[in-house]
C-alpha atoms as a PDB file:
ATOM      1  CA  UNK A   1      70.633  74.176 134.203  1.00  0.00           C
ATOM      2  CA  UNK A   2      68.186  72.542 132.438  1.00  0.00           C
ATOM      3  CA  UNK A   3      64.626  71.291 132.577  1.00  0.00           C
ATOM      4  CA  UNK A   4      62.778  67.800 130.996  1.00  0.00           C
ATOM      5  CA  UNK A   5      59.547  68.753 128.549  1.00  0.00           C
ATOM      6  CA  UNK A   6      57.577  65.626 127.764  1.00  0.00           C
ATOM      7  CA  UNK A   7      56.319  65.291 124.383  1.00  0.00           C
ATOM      8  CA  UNK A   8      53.904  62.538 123.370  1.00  0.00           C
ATOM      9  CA  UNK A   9      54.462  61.500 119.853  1.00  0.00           C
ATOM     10  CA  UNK A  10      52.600  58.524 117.945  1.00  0.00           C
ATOM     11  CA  UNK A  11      54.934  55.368 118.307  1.00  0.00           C
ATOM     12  CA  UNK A  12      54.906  54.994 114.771  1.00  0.00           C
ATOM     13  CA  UNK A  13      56.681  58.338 114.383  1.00  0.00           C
ATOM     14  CA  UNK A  14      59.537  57.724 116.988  1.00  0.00           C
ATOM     15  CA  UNK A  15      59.521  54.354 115.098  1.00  0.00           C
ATOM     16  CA  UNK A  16      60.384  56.374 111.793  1.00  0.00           C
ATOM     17  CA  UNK A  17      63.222  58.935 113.372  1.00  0.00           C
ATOM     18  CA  UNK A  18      64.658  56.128 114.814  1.00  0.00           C
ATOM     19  CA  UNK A  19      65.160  53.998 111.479  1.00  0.00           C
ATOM     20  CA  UNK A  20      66.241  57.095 109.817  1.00  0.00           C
ATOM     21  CA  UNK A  21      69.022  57.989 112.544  1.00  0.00           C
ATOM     22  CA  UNK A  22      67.560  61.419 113.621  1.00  0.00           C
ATOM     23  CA  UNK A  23      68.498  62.434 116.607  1.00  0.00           C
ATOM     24  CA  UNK A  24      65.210  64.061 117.468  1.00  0.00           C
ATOM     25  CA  UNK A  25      66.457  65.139 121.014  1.00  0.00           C
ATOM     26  CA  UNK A  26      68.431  67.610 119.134  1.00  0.00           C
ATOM     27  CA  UNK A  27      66.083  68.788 116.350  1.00  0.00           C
ATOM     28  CA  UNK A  28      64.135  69.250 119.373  1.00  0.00           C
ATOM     29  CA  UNK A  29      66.104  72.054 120.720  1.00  0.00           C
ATOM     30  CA  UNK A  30      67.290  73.469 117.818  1.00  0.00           C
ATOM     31  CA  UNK A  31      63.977  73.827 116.628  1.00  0.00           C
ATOM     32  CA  UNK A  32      62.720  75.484 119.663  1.00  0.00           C
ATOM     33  CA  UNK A  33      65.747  77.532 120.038  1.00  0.00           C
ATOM     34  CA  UNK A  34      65.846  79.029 116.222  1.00  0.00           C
ATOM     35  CA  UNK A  35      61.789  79.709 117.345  1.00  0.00           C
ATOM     36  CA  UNK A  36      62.363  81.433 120.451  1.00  0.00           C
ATOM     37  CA  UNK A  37      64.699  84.030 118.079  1.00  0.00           C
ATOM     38  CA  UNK A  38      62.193  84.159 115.719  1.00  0.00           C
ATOM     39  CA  UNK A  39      59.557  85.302 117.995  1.00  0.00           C
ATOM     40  CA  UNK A  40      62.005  87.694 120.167  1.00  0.00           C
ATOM     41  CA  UNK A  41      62.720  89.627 116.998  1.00  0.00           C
ATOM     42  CA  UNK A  42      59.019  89.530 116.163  1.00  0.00           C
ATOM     43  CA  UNK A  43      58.093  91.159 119.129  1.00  0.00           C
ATOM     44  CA  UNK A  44      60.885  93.824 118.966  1.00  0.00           C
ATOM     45  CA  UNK A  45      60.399  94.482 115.842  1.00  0.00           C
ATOM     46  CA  UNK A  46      56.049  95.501 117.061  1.00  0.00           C
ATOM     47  CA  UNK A  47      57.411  97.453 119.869  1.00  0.00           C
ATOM     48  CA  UNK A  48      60.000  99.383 117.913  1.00  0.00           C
ATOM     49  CA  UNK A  49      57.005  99.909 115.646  1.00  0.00           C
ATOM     50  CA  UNK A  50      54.490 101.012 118.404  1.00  0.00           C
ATOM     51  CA  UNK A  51      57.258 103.328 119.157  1.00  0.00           C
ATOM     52  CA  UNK A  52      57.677 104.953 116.264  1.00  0.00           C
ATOM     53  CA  UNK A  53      54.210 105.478 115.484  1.00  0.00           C
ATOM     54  CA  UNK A  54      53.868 107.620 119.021  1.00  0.00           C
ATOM     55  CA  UNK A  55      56.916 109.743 118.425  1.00  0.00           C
ATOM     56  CA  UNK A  56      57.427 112.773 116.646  1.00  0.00           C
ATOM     57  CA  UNK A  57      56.795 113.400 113.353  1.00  0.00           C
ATOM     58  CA  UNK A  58      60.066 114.607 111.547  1.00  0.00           C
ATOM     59  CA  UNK A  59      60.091 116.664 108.331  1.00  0.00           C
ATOM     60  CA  UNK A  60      61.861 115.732 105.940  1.00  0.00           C
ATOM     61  CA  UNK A  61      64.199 118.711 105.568  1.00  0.00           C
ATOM     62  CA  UNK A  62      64.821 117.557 109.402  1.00  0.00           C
ATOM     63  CA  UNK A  63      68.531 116.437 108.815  1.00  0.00           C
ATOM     64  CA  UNK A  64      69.184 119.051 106.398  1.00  0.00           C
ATOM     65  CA  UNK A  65      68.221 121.509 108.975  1.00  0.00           C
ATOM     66  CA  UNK A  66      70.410 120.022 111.631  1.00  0.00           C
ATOM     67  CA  UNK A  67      73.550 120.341 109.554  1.00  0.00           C
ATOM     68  CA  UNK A  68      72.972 123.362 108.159  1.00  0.00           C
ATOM     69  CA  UNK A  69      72.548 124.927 112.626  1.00  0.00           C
ATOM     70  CA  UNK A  70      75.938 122.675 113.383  1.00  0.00           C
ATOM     71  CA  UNK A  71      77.872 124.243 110.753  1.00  0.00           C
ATOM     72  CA  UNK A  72      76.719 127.433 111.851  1.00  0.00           C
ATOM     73  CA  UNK A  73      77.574 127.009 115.275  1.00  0.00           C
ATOM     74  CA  UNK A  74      81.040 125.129 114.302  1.00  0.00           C
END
């Protein structure tokens, strides 16, 4: 399904697109689709961030460890 966004844009503009044979209907959508993405990932990217900072710290000898107790146990 889809929904109608009106845009005003100076006539001299749509004049322009028009006499250069952009389809502006679809740079349009494109633009606001490669946009959406962009700020998705933004936002992901600050929550996976948040995240992180509220976990647990890990050593550094953390996966060391963890290999070291499963070969053990192996």
């Amino acid at each position: 399904m889809s929904v109608v966004i009106s845009v005003r844009i100076p006539r001299e503009l749509r004049d322009k697109l028009r006499e250069l044979g952009i389809d502006y209907y679809r740079e349009i959508v494109e633009f606001l689709k490669e946009r959406v993405q962009e700020e998705y990932y933004r936002q992901m990217s600050e929550r996976y961030k948040r995240l992180l900072e509220r976990g647990p710290r890990l050593g550094g000898d953390f996966a060391t460890e963890f290999i070291r107790k499963d070969r053990k146990a192996g």
